[in-house]
Protein backbone atom coordinates (compact mmCIF):
# COMPACT_ATOMS: atom_id res chain seq x y z
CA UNK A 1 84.70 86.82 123.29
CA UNK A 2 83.35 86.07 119.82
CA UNK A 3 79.73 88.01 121.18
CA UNK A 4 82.08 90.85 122.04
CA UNK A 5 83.37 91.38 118.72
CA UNK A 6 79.79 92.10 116.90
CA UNK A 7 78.39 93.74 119.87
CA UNK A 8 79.53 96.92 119.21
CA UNK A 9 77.97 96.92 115.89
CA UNK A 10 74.38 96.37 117.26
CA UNK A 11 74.49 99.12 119.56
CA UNK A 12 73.23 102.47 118.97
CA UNK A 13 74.96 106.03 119.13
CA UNK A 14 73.10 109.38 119.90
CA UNK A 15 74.40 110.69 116.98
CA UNK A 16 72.15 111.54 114.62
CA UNK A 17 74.24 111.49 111.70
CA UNK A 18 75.84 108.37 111.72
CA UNK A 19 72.65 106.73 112.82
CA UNK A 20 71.22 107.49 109.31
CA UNK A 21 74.09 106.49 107.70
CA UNK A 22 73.77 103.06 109.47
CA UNK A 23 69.88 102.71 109.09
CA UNK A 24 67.60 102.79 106.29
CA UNK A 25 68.80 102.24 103.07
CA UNK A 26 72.13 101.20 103.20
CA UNK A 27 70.85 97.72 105.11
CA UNK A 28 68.64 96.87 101.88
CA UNK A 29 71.61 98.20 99.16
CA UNK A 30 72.60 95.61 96.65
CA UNK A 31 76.10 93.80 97.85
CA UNK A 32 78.97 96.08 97.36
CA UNK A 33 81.59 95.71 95.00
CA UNK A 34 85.10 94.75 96.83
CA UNK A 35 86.68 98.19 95.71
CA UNK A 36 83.69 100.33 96.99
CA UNK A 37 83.93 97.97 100.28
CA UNK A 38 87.57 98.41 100.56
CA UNK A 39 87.05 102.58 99.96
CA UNK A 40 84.89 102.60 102.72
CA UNK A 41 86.74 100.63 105.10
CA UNK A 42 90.24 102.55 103.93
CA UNK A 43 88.64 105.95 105.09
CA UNK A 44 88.20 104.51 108.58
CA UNK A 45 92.02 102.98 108.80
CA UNK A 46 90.82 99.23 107.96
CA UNK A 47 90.79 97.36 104.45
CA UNK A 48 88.83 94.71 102.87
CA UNK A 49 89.76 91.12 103.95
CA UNK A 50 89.80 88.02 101.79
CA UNK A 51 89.56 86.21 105.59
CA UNK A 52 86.33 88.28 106.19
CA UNK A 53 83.43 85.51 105.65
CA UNK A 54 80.22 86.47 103.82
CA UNK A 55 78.38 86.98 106.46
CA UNK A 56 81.15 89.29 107.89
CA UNK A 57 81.36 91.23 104.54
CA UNK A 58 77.00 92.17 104.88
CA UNK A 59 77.85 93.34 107.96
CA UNK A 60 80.87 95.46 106.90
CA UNK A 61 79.00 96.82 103.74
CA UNK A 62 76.93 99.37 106.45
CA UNK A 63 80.19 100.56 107.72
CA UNK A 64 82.06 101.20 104.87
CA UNK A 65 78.70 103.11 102.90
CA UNK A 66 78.49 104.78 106.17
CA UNK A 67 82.03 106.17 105.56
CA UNK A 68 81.66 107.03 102.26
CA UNK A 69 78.46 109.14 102.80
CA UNK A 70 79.73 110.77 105.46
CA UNK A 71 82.73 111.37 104.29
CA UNK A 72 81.05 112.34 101.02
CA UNK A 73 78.73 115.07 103.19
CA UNK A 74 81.74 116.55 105.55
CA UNK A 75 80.11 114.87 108.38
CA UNK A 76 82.89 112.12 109.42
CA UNK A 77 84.15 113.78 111.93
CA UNK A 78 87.06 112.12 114.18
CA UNK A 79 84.44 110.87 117.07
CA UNK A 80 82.38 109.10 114.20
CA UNK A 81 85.45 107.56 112.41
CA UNK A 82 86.64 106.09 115.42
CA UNK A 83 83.63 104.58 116.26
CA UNK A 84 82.83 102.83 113.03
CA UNK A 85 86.24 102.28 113.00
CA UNK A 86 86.06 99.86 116.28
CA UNK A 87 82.59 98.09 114.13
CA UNK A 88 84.62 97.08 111.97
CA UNK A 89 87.06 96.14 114.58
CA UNK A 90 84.67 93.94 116.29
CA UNK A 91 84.27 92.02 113.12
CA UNK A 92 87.55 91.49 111.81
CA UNK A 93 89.29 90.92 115.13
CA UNK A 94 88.44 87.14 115.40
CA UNK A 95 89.48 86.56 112.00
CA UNK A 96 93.02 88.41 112.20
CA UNK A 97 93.85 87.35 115.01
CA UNK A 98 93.29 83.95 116.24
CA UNK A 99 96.11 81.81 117.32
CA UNK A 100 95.89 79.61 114.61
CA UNK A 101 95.96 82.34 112.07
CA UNK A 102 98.79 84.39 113.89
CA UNK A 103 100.84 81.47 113.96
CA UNK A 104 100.43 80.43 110.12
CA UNK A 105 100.86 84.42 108.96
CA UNK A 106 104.16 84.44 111.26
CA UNK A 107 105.53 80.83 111.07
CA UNK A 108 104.63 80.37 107.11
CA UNK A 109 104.29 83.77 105.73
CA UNK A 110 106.61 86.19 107.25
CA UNK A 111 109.48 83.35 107.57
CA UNK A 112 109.29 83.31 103.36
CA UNK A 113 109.78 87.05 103.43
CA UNK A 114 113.20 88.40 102.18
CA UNK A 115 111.75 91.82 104.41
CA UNK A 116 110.04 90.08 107.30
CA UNK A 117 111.45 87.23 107.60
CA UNK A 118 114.72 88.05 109.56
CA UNK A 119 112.28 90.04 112.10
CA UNK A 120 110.26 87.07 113.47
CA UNK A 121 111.42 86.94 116.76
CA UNK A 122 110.13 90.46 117.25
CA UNK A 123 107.00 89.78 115.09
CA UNK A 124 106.53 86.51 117.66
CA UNK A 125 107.10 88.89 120.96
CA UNK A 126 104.47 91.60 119.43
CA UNK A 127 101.96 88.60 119.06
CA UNK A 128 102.72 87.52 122.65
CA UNK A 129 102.26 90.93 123.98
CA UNK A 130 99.37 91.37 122.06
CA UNK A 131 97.66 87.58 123.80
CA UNK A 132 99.15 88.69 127.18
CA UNK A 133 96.69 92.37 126.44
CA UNK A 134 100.13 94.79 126.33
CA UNK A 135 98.88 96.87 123.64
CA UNK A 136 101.23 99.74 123.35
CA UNK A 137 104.48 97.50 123.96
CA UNK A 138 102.92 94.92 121.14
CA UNK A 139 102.00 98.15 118.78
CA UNK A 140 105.75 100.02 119.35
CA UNK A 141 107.31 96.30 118.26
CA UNK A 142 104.97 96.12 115.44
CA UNK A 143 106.39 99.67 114.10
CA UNK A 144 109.85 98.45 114.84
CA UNK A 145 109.64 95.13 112.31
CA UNK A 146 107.49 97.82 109.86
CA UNK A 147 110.21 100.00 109.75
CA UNK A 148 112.90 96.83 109.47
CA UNK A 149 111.10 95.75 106.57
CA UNK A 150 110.63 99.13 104.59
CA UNK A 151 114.58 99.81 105.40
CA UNK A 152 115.68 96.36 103.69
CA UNK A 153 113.13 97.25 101.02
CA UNK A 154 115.03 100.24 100.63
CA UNK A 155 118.20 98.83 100.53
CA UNK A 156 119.45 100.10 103.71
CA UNK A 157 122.60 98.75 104.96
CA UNK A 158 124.26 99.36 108.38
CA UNK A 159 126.61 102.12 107.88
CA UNK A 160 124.92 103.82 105.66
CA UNK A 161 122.58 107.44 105.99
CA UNK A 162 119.40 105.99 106.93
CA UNK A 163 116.81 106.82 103.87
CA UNK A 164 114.29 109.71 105.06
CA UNK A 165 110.55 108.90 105.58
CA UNK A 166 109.18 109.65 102.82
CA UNK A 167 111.56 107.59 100.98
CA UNK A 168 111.06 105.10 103.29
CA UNK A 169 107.32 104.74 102.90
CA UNK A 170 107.98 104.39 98.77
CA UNK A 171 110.19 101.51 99.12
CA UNK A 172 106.59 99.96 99.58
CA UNK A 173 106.06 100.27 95.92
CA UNK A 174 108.82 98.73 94.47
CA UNK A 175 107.05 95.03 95.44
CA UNK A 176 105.46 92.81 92.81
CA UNK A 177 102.00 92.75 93.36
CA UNK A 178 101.25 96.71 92.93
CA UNK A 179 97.45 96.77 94.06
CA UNK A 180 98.29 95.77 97.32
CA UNK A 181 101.35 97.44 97.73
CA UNK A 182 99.22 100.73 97.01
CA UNK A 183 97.01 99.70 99.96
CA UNK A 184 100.03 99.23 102.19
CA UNK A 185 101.45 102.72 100.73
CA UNK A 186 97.85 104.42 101.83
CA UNK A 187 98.32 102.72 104.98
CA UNK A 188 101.56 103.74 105.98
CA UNK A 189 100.87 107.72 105.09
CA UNK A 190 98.84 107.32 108.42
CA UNK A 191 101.65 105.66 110.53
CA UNK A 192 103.91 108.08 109.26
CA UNK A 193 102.27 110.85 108.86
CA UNK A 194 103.47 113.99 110.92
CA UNK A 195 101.92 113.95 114.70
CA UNK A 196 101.30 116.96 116.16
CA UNK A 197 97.95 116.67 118.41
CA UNK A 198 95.90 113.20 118.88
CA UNK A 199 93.11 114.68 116.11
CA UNK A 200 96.00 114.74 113.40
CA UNK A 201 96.17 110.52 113.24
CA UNK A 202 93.43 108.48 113.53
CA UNK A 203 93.09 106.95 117.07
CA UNK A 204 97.11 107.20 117.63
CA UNK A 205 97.59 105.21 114.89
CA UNK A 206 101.14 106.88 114.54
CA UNK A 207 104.60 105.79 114.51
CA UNK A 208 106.01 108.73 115.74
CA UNK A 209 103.37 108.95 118.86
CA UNK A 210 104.53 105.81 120.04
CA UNK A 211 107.88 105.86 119.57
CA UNK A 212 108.65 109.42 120.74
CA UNK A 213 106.37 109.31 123.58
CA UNK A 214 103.96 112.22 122.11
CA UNK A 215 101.04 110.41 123.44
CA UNK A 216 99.32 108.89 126.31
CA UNK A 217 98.26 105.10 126.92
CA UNK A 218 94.35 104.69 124.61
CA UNK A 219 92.26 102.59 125.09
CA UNK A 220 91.91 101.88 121.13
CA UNK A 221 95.24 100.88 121.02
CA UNK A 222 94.28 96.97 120.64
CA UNK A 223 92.59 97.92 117.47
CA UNK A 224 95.59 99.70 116.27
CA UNK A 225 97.81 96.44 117.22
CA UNK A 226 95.25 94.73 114.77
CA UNK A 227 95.84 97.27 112.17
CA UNK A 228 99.57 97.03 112.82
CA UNK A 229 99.04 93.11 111.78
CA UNK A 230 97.37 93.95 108.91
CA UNK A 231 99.73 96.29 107.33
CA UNK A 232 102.11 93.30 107.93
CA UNK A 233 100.09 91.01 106.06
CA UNK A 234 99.92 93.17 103.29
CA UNK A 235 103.38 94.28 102.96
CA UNK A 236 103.66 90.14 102.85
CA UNK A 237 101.24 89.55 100.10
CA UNK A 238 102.18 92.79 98.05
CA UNK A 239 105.57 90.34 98.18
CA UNK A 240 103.68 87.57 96.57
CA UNK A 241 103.33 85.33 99.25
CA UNK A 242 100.89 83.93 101.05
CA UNK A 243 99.83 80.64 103.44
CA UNK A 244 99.32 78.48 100.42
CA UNK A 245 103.55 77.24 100.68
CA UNK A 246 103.95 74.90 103.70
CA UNK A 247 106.83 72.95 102.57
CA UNK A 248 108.22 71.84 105.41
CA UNK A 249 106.72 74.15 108.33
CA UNK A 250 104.00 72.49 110.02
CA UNK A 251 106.08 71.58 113.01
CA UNK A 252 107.20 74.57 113.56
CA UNK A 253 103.54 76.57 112.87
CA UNK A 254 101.69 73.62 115.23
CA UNK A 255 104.82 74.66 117.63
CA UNK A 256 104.00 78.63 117.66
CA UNK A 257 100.00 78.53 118.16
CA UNK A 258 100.79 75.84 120.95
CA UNK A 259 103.11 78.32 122.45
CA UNK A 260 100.55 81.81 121.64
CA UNK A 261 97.69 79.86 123.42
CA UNK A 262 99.47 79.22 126.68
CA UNK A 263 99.94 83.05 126.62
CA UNK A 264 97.31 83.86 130.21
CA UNK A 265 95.92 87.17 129.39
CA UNK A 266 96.28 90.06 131.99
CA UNK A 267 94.85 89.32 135.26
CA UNK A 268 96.25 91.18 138.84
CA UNK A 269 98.60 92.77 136.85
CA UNK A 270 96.02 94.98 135.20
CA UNK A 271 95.58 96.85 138.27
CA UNK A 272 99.15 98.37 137.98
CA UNK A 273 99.47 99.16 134.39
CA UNK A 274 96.06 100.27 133.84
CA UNK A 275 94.34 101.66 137.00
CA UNK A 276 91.43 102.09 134.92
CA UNK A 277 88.91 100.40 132.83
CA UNK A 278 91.15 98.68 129.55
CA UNK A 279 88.02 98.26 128.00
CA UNK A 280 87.06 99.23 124.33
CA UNK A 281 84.54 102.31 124.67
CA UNK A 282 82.00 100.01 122.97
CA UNK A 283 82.32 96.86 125.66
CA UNK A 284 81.29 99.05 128.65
């Protein structure tokens, strides 16, 4: 597993364009600054990571200068986003989503939440379908405790005209820590962005796609679960908070990753819910 999540990155595409953007230069640039990192990494869906190691970072720094030039040139076209997009995938994946790590961000960090907090349970069902390998299901339950969050942000109460999306999305911006509530912001113009054709949202990365059934079963869609977790995180620490305060939850965090790593991923069943080959397109 840990192989499979740089192997993508090694391998090669015909495309000429992003192979210069890869080669060359960019592998001998000075280390990037975290804000040209994260600019990079933003354009393809992802942001910079204060889990990412070192080493992880030097391998990101291609990607996200990759990005930028293309981007820069007119040449990132939706093929070539997605597929630096899954690079970076490959490295982050490990680090965002380990058992241990899932069960600290859920059990410490998201019960402290006044906006998460109350959606746990859901949070802990979208991890176990995520372990079991049911992507979409874990992804449409991830959009469900987004959208809790950003309507007690909002100051939603039951009973009342539900605020409209826009509205919705700027609730973000009201938290204390405004850098990375901007992130989460730039993040959630893509899941709710309008959704008209699969080339108008990054890899499906789209509330509305899931939840209105616009859009078929992708194979990317265990990156966009990983995403999904991410905007979490971030709507957590744009909160202030943050796996630092334990007080009295290691119990019940030992209890949850005990629980997430008994979770058997797909075996016979993966004949009937995906006929096909679940496979990211860079594992085959």
């Amino acid at each position: 597993m840990k192989s499979d999540m740089i192997r993508g990155f090694r391998e090669e595409l015909a495309d000429p364009a992003l192979q210069t953007a890869l080669a060359g230069e960019h592998q001998s640039v000075d280390r990037m600054e975290i804000e040209e990192l994260d600019q990079g990494l933003n354009l393809l869906g992802w942001r910079a990571d204060v889990r990412a190691t070192s080493e992880d970072q030097s391998s990101l720094e291609p990607i996200a200068q990759a990005a930028i030039d293309l981007h820069a040139a007119g040449e990132l076209t939706n093929e070539i986003r997605n597929d630096l997009a899954l690079r970076a995938f490959r490295l982050l994946e490990f680090r965002l989503t380990n058992t241990q790590e899932r069960a600290l961000m859920t059990g410490v960090v998201y019960r402290q939440s006044k906006f998460l907090g109350p959606s746990v349970p859901l949070v802990d069902e979208a991890v176990l379908c995520y372990y079991r390998g049911y992507y979409v299901a874990s992804l449409a339950l991830l959009f469900v405790v987004t959208e809790q969050a950003l309507l007690r942000m909002a100051g939603w109460k039951q009973g009342t005209r539900k605020p409209s999306f826009p509205k919705l999305k700027d609730a973000v911006k009201t938290l204390p820590s405004s850098e990375t509530a901007a992130e989460a912001a730039e993040i959630l113009d893509v899941v709710y962005g309008q959704y008209t054709q699969p080339s108008d949202s990054p890899v499906g990365f789209n509330r509305h796609a899931v939840h209105h059934g616009l859009r078929d079963f992708t194979a990317l869609d265990k990156m966009n679960c990983v995403r999904a977790f991410l905007l979490l995180d971030a709507l957590a620490a744009a909160e202030g908070l943050s796996k630092s305060v334990w007080e009295d939850g290691f119990d019940e965090v030992a209890k949850r990753q005990d629980a997430y790593e008994k979770v058997v991923s797909l075996g016979t069943e993966m004949k009937l819910i995906r006929p096909g080959d679940e496979r990211l397109p860079d594992e085959k």
